[in-house]
Protein backbone atom coordinates (compact mmCIF):
# COMPACT_ATOMS: atom_id res chain seq x y z
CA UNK A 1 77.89 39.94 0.99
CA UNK A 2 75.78 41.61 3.82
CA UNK A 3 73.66 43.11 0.74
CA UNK A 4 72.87 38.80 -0.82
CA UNK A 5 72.11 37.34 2.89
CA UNK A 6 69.55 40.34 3.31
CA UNK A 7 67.91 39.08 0.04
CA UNK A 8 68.14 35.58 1.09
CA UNK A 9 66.27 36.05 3.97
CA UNK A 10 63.70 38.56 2.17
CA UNK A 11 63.05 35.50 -0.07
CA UNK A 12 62.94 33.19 2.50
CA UNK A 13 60.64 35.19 4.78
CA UNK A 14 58.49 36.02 1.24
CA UNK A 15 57.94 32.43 0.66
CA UNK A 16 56.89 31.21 4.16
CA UNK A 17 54.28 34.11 3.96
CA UNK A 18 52.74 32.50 0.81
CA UNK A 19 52.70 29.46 2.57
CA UNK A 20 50.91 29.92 5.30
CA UNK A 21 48.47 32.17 3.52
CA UNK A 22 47.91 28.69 1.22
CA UNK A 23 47.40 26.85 3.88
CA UNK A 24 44.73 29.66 5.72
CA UNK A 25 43.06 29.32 2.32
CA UNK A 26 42.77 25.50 2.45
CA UNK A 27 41.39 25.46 5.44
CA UNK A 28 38.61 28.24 4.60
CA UNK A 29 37.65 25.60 2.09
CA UNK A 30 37.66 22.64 4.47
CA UNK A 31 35.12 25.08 6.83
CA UNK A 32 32.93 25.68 3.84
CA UNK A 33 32.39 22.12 3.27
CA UNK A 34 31.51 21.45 6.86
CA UNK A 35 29.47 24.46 6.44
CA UNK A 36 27.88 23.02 3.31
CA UNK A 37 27.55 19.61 5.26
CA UNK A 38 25.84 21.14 8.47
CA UNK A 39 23.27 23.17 6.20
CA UNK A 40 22.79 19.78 4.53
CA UNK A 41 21.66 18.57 7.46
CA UNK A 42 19.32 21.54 8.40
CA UNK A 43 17.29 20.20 5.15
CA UNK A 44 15.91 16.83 6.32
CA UNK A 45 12.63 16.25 5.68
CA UNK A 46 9.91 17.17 8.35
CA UNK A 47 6.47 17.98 8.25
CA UNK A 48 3.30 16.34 8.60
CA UNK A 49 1.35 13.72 5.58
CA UNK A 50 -2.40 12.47 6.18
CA UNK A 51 -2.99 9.06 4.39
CA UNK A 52 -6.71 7.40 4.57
CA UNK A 53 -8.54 5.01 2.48
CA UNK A 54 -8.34 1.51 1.86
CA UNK A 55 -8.15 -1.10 4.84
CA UNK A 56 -7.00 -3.46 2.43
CA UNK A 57 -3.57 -1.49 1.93
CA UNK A 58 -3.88 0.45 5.19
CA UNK A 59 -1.68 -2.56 6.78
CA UNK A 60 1.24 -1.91 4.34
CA UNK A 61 1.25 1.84 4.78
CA UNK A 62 1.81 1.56 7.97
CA UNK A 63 4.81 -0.06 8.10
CA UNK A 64 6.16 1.82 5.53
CA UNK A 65 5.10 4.93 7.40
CA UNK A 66 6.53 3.40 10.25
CA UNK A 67 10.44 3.14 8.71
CA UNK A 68 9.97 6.18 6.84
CA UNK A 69 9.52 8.16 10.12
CA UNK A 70 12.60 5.86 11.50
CA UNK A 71 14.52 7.30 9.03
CA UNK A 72 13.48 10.76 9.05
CA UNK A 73 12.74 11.71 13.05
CA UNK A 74 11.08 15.02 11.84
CA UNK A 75 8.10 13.82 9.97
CA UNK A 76 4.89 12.53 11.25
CA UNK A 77 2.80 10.12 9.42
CA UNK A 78 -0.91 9.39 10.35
CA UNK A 79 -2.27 6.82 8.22
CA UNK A 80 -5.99 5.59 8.80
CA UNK A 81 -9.03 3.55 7.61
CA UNK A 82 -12.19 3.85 6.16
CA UNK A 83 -12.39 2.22 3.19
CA UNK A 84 -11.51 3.43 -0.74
CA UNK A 85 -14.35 5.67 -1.33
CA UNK A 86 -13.35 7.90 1.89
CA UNK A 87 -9.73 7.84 0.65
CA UNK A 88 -10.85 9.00 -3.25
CA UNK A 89 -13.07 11.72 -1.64
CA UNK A 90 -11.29 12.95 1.45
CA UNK A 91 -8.10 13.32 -0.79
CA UNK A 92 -10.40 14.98 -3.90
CA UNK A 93 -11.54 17.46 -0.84
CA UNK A 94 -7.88 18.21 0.12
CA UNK A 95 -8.48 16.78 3.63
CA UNK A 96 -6.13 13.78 3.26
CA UNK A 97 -2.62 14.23 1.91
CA UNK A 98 -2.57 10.56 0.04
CA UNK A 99 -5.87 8.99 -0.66
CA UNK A 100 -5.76 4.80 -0.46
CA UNK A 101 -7.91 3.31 -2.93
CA UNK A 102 -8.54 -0.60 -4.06
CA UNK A 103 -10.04 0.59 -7.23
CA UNK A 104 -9.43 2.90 -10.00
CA UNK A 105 -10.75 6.52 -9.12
CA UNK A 106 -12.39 6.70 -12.80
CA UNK A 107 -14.66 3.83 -11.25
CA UNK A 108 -16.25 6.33 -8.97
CA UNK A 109 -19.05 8.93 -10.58
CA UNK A 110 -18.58 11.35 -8.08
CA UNK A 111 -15.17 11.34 -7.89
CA UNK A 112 -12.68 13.64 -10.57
CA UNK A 113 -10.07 11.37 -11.58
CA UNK A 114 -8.57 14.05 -13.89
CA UNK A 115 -7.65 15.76 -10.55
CA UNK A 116 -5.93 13.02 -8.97
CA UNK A 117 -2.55 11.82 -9.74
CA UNK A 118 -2.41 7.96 -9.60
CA UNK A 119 0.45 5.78 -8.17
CA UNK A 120 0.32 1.87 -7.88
CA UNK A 121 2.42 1.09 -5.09
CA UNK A 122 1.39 -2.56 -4.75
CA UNK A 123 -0.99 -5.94 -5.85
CA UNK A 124 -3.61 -7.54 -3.61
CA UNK A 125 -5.19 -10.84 -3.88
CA UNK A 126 -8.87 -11.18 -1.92
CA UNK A 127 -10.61 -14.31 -1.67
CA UNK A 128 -13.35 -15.06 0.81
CA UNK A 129 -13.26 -15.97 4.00
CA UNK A 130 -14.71 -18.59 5.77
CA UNK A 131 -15.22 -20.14 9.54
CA UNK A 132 -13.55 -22.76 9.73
CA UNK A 133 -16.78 -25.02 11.22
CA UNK A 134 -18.49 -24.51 7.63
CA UNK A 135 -16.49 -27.61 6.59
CA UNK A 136 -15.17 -25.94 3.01
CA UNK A 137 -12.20 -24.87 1.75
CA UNK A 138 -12.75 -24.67 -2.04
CA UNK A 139 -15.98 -23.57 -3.86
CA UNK A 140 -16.85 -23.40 -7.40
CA UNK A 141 -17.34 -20.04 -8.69
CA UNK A 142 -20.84 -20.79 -9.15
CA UNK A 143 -21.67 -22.34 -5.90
CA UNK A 144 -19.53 -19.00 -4.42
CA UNK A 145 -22.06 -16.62 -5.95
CA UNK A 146 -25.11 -18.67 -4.77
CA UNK A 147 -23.67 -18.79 -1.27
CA UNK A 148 -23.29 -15.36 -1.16
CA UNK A 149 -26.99 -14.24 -3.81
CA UNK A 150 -28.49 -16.30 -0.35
CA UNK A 151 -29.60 -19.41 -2.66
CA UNK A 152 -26.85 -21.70 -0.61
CA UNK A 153 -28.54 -21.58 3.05
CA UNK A 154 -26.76 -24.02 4.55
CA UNK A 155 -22.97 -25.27 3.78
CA UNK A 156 -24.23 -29.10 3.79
CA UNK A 157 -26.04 -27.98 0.11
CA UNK A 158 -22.11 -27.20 -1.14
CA UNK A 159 -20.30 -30.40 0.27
CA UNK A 160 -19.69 -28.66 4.18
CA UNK A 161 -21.55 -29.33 7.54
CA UNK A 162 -24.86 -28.89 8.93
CA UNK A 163 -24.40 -25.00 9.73
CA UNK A 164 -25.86 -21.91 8.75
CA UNK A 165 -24.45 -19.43 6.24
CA UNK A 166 -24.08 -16.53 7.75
CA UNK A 167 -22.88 -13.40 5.02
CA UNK A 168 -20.53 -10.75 6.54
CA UNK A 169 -20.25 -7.86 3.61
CA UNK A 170 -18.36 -4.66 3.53
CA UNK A 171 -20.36 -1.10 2.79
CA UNK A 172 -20.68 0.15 -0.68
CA UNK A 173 -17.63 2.47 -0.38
CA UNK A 174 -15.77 -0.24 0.42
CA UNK A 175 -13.15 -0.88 -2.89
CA UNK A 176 -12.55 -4.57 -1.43
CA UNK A 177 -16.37 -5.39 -2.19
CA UNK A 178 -15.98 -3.92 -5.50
CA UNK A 179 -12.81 -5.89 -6.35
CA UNK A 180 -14.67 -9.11 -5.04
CA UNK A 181 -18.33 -7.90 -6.17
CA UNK A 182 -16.94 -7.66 -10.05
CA UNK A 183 -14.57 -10.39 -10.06
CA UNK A 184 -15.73 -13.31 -7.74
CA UNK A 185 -19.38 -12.58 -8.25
CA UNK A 186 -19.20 -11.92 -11.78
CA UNK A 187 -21.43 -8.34 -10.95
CA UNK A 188 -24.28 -10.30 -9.22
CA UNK A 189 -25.91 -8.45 -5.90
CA UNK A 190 -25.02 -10.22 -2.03
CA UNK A 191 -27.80 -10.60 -0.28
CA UNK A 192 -28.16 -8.96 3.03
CA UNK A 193 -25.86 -10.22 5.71
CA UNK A 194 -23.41 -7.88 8.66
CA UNK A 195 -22.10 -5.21 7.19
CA UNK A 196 -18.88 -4.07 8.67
CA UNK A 197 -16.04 -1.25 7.08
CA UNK A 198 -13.08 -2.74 9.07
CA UNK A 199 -11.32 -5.89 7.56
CA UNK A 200 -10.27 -6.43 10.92
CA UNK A 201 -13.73 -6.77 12.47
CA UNK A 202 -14.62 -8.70 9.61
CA UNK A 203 -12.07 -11.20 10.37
CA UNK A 204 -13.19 -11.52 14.10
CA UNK A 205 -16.75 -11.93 13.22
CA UNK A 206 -16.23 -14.13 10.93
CA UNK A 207 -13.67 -16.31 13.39
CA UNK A 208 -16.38 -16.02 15.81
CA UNK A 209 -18.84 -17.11 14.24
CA UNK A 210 -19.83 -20.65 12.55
CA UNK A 211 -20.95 -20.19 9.45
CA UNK A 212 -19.56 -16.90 8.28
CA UNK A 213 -18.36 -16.43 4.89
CA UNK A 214 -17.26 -12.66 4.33
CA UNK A 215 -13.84 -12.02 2.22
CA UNK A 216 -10.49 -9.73 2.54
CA UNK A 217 -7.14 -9.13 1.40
CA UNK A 218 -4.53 -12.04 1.39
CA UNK A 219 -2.39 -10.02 4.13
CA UNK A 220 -5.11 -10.57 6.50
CA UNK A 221 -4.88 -14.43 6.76
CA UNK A 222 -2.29 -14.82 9.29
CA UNK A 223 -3.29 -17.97 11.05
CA UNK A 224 -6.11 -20.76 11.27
CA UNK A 225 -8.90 -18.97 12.56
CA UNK A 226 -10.37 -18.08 9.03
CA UNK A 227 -10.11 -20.42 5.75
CA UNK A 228 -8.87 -18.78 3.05
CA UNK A 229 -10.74 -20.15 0.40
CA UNK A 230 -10.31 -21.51 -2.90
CA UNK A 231 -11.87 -20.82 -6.16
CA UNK A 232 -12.48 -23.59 -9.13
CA UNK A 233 -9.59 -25.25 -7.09
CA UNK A 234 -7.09 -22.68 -7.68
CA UNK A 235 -5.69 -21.90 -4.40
CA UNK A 236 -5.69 -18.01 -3.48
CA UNK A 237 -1.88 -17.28 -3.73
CA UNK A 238 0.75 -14.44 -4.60
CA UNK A 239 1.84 -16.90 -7.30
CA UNK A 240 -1.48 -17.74 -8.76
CA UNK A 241 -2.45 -13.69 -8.34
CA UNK A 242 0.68 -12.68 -10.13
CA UNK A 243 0.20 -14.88 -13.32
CA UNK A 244 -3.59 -14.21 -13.42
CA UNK A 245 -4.77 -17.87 -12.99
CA UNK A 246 -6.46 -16.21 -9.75
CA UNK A 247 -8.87 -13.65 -10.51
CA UNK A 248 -9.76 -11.33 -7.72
CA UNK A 249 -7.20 -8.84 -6.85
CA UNK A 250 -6.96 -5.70 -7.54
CA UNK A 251 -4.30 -2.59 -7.91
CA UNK A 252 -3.12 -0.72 -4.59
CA UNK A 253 -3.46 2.83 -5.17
CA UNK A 254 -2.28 5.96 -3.46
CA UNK A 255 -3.69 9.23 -5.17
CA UNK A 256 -2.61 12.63 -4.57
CA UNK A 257 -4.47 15.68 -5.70
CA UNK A 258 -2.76 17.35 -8.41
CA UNK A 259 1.29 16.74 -7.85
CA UNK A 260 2.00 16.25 -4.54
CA UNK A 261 3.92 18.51 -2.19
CA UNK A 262 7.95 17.38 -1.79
CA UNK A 263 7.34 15.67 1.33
CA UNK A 264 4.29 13.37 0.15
CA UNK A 265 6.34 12.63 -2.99
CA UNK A 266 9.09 11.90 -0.71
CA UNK A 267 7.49 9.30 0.80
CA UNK A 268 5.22 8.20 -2.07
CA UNK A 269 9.00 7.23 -4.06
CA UNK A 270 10.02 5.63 -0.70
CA UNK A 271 7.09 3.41 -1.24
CA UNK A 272 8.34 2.56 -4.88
CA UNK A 273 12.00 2.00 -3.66
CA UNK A 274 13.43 -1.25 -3.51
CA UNK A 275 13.67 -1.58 -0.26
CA UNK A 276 9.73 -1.63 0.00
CA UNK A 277 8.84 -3.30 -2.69
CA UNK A 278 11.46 -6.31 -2.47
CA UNK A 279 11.05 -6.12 1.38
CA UNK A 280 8.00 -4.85 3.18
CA UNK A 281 5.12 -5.21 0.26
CA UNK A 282 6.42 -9.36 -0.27
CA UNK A 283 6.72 -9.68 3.62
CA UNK A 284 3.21 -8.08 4.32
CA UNK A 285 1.54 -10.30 1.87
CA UNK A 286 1.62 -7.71 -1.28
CA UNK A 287 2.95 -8.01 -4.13
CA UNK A 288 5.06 -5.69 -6.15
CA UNK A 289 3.41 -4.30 -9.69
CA UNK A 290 6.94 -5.46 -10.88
CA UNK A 291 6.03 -9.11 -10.41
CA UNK A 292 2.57 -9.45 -12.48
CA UNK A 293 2.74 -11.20 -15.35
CA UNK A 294 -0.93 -9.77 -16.30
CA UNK A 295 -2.51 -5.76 -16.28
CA UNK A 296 -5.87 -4.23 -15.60
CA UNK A 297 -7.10 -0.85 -17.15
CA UNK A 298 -9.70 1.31 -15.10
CA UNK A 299 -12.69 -1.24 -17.17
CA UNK A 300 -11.73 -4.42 -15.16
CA UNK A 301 -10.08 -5.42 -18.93
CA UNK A 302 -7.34 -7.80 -18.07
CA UNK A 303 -4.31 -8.77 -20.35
CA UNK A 304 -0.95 -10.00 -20.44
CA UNK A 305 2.05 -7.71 -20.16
């Protein structure tokens, strides 16, 4: 008898051994995933990406910058100006990260496009600007291009007021004057006028000033002080942009050289989520590629999807 409750509690003491040795191994599984979890976390993204180029799409890159850094606290984003050519080059030279560009990089002679890596993050629409004293709001395409060849001196010889034409143009790097040179002017030459880089300080001048024609990206016509203008009577709108009944707009590009480094493409498919294309690029005055109803090769060829 003494001999079976010795066994008994043998077994009993046997068993309670595996048990808590179970439950020691459980837990060395729980600390592994909070291990796993914490080393996780060690991996956010941090680092530092250089963007420059295009003013026309420099507005949308900075405010997806701007909630891309929200959402990673260890990355810095420095996104500036200068218009497309300085984005194609700078980028070609390894100097900026991403490289903003209103035109295709195959359009520029000096510029490799073999060695860039191409991604069409959005649609702008451009249409010229005007004072609002001029007394216009549409134009014909033909009376456009003699307003801005200098053959239309005064806005009274297109159906406006007594006032001066005065021509604000952007440089010749500028990828919103070759977007508006090849498809408002039809290729033709502006005369001489102020020449100014910045779509913003085109905008003021040309608020400023009676008179002033210049032109700029749909985004930047965010109250009175300019007229957006019209073209053949087709009103410059995302709508009109997207099914091609407006002509001047042109692709948003961000170019990397070669594939880009984890971070950039990090941010780069950020830029392609939904959240920025349904979102920010509709709300800044974009539009998403996913909405055109017509495409554009490097040639200025357009055609329907």
């Amino acid at each position: 008898m003494k001999k079976k409750s010795f066994l008994a509690v043998a077994l009993f003491l046997s068993l309670s051994l595996v048990l808590v040795l179970g439950a020691c191994g459980n837990g060395s599984k729980s600390g592994s995933g909070a291990s796993s979890s914490s080393s996780s976390d060690s991996k956010q993204l941090s680092g530092k990406i250089t963007i420059g180029g295009s003013t026309a799409l420099q507005p949308l890159a900075s405010q997806a910058a701007k909630q891309f850094m929200d959402k990673n606290p260890g990355v810095q984003i420095d996104v500036q100006g200068g218009g497309s050519g300085t984005g194609l080059s700078e980028v070609s030279a390894g100097n900026f990260d991403i490289g903003m560009s209103d035109v295709f990089a195959e359009s520029k002679s000096n510029i490799d496009a073999k060695a860039l890596k191409d991604y069409k993050v959005a649609v702008v629409g451009m249409t010229a600007a005007v004072n609002p004293e001029a007394g216009v709001k549409n134009l014909s395409k033909a009376d456009l291009q003699k307003v801005f060849t200098g053959k239309v001196k005064n806005w009274k010889e297109v159906g406006g007021n007594d006032v001066k034409v005065q021509l604000v143009n952007r440089p010749d790097g500028s990828g919103t004057r070759a977007t508006f040179d090849q498809f408002a002017l039809d290729g033709k030459t502006p005369a001489e006028g102020i020449t100014q880089d910045s779509t913003n300080t085109v905008r003021q001048i040309i608020a400023e000033q009676p008179g002033a024609i210049g032109y700029m990206a749909l985004s930047y016509f965010s109250d009175k002080s300019v007229v957006k203008l019209s073209i053949d009577g087709i009103k410059a709108t995302e709508e009109n942009v997207a099914s091609g009944k407006f002509p001047v707009w042109a692709y948003e590009h961000m170019y990397t050289k070669g594939e880009p480094s984890p971070l950039v493409k990090a941010f780069i498919d950020y830029m392609m989520s939904p959240e920025v294309q349904n979102g920010v690029v509709k709300g800044a005055g974009y539009l998403s590629t996913n909405k055109m109803q017509v495409q554009r090769d490097a040639t200025g060829k357009t055609t329907n999807k």
